[in-house]
C-alpha atoms as a PDB file:
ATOM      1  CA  UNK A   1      55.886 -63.846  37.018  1.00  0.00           C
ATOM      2  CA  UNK A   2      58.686 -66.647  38.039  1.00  0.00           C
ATOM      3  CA  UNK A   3      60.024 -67.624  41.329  1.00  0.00           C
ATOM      4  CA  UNK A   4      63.296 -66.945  40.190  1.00  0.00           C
ATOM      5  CA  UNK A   5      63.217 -63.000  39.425  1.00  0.00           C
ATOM      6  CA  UNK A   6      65.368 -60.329  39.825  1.00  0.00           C
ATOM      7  CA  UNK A   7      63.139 -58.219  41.418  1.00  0.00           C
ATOM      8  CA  UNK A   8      64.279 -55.371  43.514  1.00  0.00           C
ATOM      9  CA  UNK A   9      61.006 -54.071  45.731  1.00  0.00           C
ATOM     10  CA  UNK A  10      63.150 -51.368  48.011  1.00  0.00           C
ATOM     11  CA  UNK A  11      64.935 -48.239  47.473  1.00  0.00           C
ATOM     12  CA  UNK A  12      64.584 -44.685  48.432  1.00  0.00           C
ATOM     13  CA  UNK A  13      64.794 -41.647  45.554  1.00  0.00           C
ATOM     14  CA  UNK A  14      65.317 -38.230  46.285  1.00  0.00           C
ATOM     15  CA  UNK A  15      61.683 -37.299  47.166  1.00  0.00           C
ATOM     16  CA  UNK A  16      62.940 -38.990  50.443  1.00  0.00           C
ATOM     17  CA  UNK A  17      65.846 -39.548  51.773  1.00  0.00           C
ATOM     18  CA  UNK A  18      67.916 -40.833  48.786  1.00  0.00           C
ATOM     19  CA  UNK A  19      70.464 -39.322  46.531  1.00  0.00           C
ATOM     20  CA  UNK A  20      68.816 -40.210  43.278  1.00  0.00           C
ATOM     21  CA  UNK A  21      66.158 -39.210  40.767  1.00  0.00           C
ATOM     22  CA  UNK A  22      62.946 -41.796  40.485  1.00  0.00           C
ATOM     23  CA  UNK A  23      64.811 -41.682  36.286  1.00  0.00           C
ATOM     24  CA  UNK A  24      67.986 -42.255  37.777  1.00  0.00           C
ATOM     25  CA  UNK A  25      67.140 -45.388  39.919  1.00  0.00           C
ATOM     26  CA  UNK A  26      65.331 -46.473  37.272  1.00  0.00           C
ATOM     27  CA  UNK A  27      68.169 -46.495  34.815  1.00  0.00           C
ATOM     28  CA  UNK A  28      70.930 -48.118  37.524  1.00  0.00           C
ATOM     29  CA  UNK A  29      68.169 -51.103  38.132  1.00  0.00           C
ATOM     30  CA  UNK A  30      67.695 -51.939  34.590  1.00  0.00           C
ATOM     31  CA  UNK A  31      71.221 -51.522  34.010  1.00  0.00           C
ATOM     32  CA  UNK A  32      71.828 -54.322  36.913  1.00  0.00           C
ATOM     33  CA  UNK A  33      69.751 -56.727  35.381  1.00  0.00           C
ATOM     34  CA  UNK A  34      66.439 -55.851  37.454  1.00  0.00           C
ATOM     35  CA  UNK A  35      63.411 -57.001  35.654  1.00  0.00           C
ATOM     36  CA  UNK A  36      60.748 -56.187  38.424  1.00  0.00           C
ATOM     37  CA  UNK A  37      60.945 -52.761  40.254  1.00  0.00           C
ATOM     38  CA  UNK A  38      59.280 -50.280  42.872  1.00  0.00           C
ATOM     39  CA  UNK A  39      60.328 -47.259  44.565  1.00  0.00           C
ATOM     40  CA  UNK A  40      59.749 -47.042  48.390  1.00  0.00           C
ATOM     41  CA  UNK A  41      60.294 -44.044  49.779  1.00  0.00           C
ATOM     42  CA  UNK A  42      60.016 -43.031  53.303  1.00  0.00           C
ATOM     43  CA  UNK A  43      55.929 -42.122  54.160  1.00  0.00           C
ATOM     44  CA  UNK A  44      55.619 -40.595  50.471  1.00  0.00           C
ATOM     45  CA  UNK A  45      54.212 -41.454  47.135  1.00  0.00           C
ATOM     46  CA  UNK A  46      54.864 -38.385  45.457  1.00  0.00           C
ATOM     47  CA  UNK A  47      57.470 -40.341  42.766  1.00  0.00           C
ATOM     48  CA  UNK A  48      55.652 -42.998  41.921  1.00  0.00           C
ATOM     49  CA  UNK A  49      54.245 -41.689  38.293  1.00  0.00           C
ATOM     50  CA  UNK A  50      57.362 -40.595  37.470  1.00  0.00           C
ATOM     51  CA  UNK A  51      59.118 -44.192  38.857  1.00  0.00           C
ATOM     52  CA  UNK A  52      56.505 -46.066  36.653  1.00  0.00           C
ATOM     53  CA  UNK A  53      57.422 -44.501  33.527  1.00  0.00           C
ATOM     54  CA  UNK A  54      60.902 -44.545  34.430  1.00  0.00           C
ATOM     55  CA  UNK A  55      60.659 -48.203  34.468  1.00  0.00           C
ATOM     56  CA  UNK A  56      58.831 -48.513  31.342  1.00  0.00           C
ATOM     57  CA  UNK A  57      61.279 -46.759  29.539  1.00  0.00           C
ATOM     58  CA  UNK A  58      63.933 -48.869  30.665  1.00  0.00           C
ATOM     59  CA  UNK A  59      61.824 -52.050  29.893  1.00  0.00           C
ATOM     60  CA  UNK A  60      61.189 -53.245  33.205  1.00  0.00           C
ATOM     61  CA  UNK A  61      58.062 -54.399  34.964  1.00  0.00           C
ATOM     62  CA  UNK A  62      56.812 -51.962  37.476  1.00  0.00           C
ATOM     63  CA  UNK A  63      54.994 -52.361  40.869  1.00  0.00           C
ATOM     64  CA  UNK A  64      53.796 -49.349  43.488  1.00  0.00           C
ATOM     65  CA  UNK A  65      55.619 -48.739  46.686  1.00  0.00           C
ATOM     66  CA  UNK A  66      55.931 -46.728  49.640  1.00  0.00           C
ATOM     67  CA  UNK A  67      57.849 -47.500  53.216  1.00  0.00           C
ATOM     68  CA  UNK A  68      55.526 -46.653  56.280  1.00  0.00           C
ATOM     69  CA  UNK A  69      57.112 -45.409  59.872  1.00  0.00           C
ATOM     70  CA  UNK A  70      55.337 -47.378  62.593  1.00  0.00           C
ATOM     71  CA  UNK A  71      56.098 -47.333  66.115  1.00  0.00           C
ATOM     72  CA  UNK A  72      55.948 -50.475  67.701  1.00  0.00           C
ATOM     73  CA  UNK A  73      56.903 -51.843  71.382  1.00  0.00           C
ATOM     74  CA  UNK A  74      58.852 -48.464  71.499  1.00  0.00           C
ATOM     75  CA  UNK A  75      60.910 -49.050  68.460  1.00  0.00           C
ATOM     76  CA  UNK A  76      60.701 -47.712  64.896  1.00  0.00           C
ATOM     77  CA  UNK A  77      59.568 -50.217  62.673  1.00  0.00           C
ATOM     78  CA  UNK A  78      58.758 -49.903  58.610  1.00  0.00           C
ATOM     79  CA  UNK A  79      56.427 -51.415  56.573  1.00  0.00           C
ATOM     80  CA  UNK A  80      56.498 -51.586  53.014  1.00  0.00           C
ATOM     81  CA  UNK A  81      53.560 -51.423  50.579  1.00  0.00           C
ATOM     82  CA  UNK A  82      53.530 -53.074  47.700  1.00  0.00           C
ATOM     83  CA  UNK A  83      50.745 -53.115  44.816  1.00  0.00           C
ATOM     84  CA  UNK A  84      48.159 -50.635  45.682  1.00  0.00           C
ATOM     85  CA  UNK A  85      46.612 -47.828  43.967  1.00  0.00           C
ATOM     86  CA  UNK A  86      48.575 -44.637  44.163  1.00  0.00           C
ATOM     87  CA  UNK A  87      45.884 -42.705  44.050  1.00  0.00           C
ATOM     88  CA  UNK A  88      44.142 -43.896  47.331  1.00  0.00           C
ATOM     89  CA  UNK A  89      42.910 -41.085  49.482  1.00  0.00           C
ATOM     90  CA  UNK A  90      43.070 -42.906  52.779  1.00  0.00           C
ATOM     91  CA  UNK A  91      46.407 -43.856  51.957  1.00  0.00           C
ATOM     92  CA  UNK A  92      47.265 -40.492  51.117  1.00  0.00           C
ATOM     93  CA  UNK A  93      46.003 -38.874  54.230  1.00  0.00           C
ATOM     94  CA  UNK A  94      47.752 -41.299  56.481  1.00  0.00           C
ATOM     95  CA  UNK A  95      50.973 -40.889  55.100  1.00  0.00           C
ATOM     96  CA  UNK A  96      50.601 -36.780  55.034  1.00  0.00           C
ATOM     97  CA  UNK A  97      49.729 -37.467  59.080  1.00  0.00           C
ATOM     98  CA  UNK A  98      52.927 -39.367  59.484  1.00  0.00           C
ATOM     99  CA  UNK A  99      55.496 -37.044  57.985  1.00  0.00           C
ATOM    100  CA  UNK A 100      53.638 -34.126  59.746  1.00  0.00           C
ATOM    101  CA  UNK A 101      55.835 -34.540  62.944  1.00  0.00           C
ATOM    102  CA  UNK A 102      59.652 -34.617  61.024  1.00  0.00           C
ATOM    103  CA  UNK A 103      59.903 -30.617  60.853  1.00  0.00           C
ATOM    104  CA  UNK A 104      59.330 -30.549  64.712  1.00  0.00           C
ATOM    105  CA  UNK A 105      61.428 -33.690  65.410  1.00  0.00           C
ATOM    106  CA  UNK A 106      63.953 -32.140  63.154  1.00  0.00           C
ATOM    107  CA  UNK A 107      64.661 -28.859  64.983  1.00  0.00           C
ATOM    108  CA  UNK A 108      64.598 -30.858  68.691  1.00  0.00           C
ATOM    109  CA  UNK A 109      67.886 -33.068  66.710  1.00  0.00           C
ATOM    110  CA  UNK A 110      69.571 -29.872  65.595  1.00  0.00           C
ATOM    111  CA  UNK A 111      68.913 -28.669  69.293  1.00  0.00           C
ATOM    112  CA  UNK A 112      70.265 -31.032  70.649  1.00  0.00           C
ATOM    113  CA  UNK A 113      73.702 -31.137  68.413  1.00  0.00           C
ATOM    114  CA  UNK A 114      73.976 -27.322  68.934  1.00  0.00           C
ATOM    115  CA  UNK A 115      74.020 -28.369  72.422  1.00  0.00           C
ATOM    116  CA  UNK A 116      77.664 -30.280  71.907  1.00  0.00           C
ATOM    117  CA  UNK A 117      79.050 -28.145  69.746  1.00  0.00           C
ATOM    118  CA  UNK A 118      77.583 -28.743  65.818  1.00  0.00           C
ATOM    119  CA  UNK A 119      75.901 -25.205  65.054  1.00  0.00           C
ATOM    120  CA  UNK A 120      73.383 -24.715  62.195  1.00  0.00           C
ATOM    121  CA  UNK A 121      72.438 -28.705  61.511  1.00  0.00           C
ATOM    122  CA  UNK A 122      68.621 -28.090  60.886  1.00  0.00           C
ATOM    123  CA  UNK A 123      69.534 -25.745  58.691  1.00  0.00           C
ATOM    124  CA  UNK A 124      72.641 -27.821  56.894  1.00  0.00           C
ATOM    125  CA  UNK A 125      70.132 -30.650  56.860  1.00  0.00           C
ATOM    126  CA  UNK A 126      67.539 -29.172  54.941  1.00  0.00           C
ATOM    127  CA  UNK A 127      70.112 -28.722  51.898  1.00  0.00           C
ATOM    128  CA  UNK A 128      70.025 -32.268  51.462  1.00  0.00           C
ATOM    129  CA  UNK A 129      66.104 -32.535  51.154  1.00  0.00           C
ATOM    130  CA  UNK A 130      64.438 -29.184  50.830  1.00  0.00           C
ATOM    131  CA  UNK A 131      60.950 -30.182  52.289  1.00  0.00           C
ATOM    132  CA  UNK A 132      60.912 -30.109  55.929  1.00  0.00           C
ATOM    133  CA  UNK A 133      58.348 -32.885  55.365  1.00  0.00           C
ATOM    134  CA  UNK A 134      60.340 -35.500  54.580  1.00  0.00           C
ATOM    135  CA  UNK A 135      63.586 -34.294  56.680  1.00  0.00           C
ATOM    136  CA  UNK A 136      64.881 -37.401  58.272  1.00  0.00           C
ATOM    137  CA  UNK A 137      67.899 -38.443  60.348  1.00  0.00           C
ATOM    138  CA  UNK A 138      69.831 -39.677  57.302  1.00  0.00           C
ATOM    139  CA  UNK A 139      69.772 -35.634  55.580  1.00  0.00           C
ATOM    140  CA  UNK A 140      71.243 -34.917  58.767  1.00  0.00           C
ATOM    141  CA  UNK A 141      74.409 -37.568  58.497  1.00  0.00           C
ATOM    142  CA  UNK A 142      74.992 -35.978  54.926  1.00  0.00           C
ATOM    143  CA  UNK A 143      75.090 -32.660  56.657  1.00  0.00           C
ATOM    144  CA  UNK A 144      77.763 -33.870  59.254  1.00  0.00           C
ATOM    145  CA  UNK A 145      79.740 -35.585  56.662  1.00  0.00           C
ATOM    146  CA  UNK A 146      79.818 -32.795  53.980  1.00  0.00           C
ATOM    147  CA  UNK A 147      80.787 -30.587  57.295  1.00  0.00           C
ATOM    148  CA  UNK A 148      84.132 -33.354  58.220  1.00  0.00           C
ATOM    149  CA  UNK A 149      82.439 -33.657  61.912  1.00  0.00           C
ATOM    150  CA  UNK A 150      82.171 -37.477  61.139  1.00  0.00           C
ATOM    151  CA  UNK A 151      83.848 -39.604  57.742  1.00  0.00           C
ATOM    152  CA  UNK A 152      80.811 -41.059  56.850  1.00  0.00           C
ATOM    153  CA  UNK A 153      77.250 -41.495  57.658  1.00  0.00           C
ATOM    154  CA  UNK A 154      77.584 -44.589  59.554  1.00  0.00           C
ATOM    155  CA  UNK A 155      79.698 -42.703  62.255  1.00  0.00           C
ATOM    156  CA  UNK A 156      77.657 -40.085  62.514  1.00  0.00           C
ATOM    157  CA  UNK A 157      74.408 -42.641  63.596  1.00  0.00           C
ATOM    158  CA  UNK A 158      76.978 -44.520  65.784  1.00  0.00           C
ATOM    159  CA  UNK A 159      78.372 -40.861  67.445  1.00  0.00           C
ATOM    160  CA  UNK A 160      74.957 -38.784  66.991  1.00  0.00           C
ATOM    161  CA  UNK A 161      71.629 -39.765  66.114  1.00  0.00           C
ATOM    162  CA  UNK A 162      71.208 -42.911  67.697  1.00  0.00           C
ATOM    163  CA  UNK A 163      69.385 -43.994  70.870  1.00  0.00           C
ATOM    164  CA  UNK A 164      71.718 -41.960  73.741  1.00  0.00           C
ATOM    165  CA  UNK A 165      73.181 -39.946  71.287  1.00  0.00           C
ATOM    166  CA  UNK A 166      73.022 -36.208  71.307  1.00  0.00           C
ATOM    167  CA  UNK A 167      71.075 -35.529  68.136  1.00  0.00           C
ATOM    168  CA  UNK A 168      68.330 -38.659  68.705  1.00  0.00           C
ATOM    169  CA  UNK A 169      64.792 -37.725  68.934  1.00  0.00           C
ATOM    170  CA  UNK A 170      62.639 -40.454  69.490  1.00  0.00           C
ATOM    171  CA  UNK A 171      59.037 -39.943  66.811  1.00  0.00           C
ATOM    172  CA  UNK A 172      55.391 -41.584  67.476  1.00  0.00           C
ATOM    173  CA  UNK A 173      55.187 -43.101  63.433  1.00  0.00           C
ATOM    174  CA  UNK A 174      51.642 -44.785  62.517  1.00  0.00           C
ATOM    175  CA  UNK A 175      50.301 -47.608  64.448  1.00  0.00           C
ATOM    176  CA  UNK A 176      51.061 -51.112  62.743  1.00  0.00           C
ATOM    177  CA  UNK A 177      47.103 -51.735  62.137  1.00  0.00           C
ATOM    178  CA  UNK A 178      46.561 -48.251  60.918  1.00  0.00           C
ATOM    179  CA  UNK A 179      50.084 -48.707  58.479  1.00  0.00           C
ATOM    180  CA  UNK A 180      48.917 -52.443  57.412  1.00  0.00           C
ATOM    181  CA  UNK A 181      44.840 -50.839  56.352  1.00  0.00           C
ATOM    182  CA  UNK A 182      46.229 -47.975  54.420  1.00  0.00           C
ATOM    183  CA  UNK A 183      48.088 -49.850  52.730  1.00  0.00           C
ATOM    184  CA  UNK A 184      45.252 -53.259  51.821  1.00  0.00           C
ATOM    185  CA  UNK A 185      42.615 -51.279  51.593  1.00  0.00           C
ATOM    186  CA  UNK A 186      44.491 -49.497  48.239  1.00  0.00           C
ATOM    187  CA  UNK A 187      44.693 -53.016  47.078  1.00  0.00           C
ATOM    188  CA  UNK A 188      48.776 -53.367  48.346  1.00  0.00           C
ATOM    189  CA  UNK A 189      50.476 -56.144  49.987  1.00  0.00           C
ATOM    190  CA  UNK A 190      52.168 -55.141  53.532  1.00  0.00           C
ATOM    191  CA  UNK A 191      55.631 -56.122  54.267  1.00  0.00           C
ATOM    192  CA  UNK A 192      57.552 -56.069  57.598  1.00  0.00           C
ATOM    193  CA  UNK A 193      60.907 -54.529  55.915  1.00  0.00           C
ATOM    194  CA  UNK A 194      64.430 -55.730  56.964  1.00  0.00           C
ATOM    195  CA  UNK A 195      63.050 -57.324  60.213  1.00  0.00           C
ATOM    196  CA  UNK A 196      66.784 -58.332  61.333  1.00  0.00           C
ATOM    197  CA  UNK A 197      67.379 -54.770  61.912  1.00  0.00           C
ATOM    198  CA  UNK A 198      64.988 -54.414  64.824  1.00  0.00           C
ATOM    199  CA  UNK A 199      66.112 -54.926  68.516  1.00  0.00           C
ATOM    200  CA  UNK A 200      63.216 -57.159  69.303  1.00  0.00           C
ATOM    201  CA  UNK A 201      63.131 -59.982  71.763  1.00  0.00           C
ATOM    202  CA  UNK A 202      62.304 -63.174  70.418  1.00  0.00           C
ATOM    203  CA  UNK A 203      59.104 -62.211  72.223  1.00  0.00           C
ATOM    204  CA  UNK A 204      58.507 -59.160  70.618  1.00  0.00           C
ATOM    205  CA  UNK A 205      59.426 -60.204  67.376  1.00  0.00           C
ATOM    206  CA  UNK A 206      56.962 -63.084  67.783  1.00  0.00           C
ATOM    207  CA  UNK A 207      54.541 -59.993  68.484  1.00  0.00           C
ATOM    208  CA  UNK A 208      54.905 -57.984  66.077  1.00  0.00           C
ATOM    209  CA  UNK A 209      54.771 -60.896  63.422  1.00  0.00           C
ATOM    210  CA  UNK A 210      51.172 -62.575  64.953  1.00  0.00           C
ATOM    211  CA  UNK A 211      49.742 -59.078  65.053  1.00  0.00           C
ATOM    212  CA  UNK A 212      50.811 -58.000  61.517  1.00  0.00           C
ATOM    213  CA  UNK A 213      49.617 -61.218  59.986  1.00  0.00           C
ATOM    214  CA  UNK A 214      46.277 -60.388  62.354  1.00  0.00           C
ATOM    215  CA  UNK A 215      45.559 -57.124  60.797  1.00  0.00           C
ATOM    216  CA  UNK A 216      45.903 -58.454  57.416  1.00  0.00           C
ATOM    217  CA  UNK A 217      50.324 -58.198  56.578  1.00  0.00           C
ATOM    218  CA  UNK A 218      51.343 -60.900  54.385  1.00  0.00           C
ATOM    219  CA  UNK A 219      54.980 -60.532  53.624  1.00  0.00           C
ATOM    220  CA  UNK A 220      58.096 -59.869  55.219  1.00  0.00           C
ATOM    221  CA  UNK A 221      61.555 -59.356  53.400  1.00  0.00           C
ATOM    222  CA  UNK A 222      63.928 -61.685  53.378  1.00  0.00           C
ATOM    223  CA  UNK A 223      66.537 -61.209  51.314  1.00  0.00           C
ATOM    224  CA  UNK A 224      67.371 -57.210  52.192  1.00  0.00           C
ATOM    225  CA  UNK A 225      70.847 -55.186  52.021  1.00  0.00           C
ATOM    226  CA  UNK A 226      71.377 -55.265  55.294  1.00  0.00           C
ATOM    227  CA  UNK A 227      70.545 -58.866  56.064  1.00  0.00           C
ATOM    228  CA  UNK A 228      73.725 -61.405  56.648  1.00  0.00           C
ATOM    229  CA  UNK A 229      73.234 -64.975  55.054  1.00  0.00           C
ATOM    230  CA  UNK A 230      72.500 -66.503  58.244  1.00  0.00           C
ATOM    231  CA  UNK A 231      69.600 -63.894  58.234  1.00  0.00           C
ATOM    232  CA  UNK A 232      68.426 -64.898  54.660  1.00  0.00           C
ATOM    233  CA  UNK A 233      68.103 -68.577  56.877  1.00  0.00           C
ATOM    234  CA  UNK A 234      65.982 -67.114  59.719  1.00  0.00           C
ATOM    235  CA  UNK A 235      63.612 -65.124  57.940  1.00  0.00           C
ATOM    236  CA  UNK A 236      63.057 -67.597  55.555  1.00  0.00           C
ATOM    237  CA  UNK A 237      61.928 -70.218  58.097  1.00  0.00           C
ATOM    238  CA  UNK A 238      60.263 -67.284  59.774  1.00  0.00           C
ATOM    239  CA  UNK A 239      58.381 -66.546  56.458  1.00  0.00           C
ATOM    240  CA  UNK A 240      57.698 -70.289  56.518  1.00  0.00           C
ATOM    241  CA  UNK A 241      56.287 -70.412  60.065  1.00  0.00           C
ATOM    242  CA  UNK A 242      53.758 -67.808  59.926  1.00  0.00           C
ATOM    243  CA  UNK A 243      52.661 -68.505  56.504  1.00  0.00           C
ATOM    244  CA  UNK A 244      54.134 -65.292  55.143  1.00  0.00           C
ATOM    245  CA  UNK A 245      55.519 -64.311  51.282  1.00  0.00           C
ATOM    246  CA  UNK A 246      59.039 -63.459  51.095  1.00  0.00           C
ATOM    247  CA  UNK A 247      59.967 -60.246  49.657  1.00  0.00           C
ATOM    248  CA  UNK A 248      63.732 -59.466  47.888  1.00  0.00           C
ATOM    249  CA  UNK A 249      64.921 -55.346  48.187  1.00  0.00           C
ATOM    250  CA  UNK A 250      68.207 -53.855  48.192  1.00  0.00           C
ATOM    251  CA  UNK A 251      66.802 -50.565  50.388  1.00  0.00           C
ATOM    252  CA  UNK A 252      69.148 -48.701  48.133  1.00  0.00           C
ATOM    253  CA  UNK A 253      69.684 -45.094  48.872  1.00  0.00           C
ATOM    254  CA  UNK A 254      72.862 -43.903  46.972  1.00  0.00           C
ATOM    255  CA  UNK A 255      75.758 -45.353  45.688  1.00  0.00           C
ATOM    256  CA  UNK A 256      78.289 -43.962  47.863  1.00  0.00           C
ATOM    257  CA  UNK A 257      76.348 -44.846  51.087  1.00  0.00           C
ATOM    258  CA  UNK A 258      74.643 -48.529  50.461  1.00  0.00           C
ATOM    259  CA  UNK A 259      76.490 -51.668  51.101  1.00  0.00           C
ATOM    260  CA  UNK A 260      74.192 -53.524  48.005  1.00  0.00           C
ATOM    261  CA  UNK A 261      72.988 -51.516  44.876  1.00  0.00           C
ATOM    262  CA  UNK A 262      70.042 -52.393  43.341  1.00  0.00           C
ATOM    263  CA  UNK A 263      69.558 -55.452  41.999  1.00  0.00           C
ATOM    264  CA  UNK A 264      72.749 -56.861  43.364  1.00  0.00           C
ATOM    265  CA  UNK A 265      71.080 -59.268  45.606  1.00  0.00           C
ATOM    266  CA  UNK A 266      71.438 -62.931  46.346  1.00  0.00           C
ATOM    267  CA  UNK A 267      67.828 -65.014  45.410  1.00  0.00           C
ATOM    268  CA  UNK A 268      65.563 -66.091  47.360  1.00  0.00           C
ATOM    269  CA  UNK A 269      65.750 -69.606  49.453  1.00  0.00           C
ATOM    270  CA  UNK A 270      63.601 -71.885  48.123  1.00  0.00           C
ATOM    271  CA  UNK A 271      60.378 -73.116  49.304  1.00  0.00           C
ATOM    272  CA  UNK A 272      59.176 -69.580  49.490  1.00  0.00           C
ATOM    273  CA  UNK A 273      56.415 -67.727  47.934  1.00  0.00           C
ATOM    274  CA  UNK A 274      57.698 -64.786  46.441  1.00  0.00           C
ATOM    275  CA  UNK A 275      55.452 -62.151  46.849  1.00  0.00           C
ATOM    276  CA  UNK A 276      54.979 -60.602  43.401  1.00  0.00           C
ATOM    277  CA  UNK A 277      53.284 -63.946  42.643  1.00  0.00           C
ATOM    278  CA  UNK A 278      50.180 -62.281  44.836  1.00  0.00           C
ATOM    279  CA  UNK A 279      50.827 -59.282  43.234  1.00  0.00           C
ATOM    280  CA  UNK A 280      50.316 -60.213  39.259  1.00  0.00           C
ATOM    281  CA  UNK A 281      47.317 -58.545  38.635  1.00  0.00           C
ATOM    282  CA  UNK A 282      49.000 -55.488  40.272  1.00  0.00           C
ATOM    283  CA  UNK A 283      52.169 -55.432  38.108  1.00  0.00           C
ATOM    284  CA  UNK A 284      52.410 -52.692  35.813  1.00  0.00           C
END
């Protein structure tokens, strides 16, 4: 595959915590010029069959993917998987273990809203996803919106379900090795996801870099949707420092709530290896 590719390696489809079919995502990133693809959604494979032929049919070059929850230093952190078999049991079983604690986290956030004032939100948010599995914080900020408590989802993190906030329920995730061996043991890349997002330290960052790379992570995105162009700068050197493979993803979840659709990306700096050149033989 070329270094210069419009590859878009993560978005999120209805079987999370997206608005769109696997078919429908597939469609939108072929008709954006995307001629690599994978759908990552949240701790779940369950679309990827139906994302691969998606793809096919719209003549574009598939690869597997899946974004792990990890907890690390206290903070949420995801990792994206890239390549591996689908089919992997171990990697099956740990994601089942990590969505097994959203129903219960779920009803403590709807607790905790009923508590200033926002009645029935569990309930409102399970509209929105129908599998108390995969409930997440984003189904609900559709909930609050489609109720006119907040205009859109980002005011109802910045008012609600952030850190402080009345609906915020911290979650344990995976553990970053456990996350990182699921994931190469089905034959995947790892990939720190969005890593300007996190509120690391320059310490902790520099952590949680060295021990991903230790247990075996080999990517990290740097050109993301909600990385600025000085970002794109940082994490490419960063990419450069630890001898990492730099990974391009929109983390599209529906058009009326992402700031870049798919495939609408800037490319890669140069000097990087992008990562679906470790990932040829995996490339469907």
């Amino acid at each position: 595959m070329p270094s210069i590719l419009n590859a878009d390696l993560h978005c999120h489809s209805v079987v999370s915590d997206g608005t769109l079919t696997p078919e429908a995502l597939a469609e939108r990133a072929a008709g954006n010029g995307v001629e690599l693809w994978a759908l990552t959604d949240h701790d779940e494979i369950g679309g990827q069959h139906r994302a691969r032929a998606a793809a096919h049919a719209q003549g574009m070059k598939y690869l597997t993917g899946a974004e792990v929850s990890v907890t690390f230093a206290g903070e949420s952190v995801h990792i994206v998987g890239l390549g591996f078999d689908a089919d992997a049991a171990a990697l099956r079983q740990g994601l089942l273990a990590t969505r097994s604690g959203r129903e219960a986290r779920a009803r403590e956030m709807s607790d905790g809203l009923t508590r200033v004032g926002i009645e029935g939100a569990y309930e409102g948010a399970l509209k929105f996803v129908g599998n108390p599995e995969l409930i997440s914080r984003t189904h609900f900020a559709r909930f609050l919106v489609e109720s006119g408590v907040c205009k859109d989802t980002y005011e109802v993190f910045r008012k609600y379900l952030t850190e402080g906030k009345p609906g915020y329920v911290p979650h344990r995730w995976a553990t970053l090795r456990d996350a990182v061996r699921w994931i190469t043991e089905a034959g995947g890349i790892a990939v720190v996801a969005h890593p300007g997002r996190y509120r690391f330290t320059a310490n902790e960052e520099y952590a949680l870099f060295s021990e991903f790379k230790l247990h075996g992570g080999r990517a990290i995105e740097v050109v993301t949707g909600s990385h600025t162009p000085a970002e794109y700068v940082e994490y490419a050197d960063k990419a450069l420092e630890f001898g990492f493979a730099a990974s391009r993803g929109s983390d599209f979840h529906s058009p009326g709530e992402s700031h870049t659709d798919l495939g609408k990306l800037p490319w890669l700096p140069g000097a990087l290896t992008p990562v679906w050149e470790l990932l040829e033989d995996r490339i469907q």
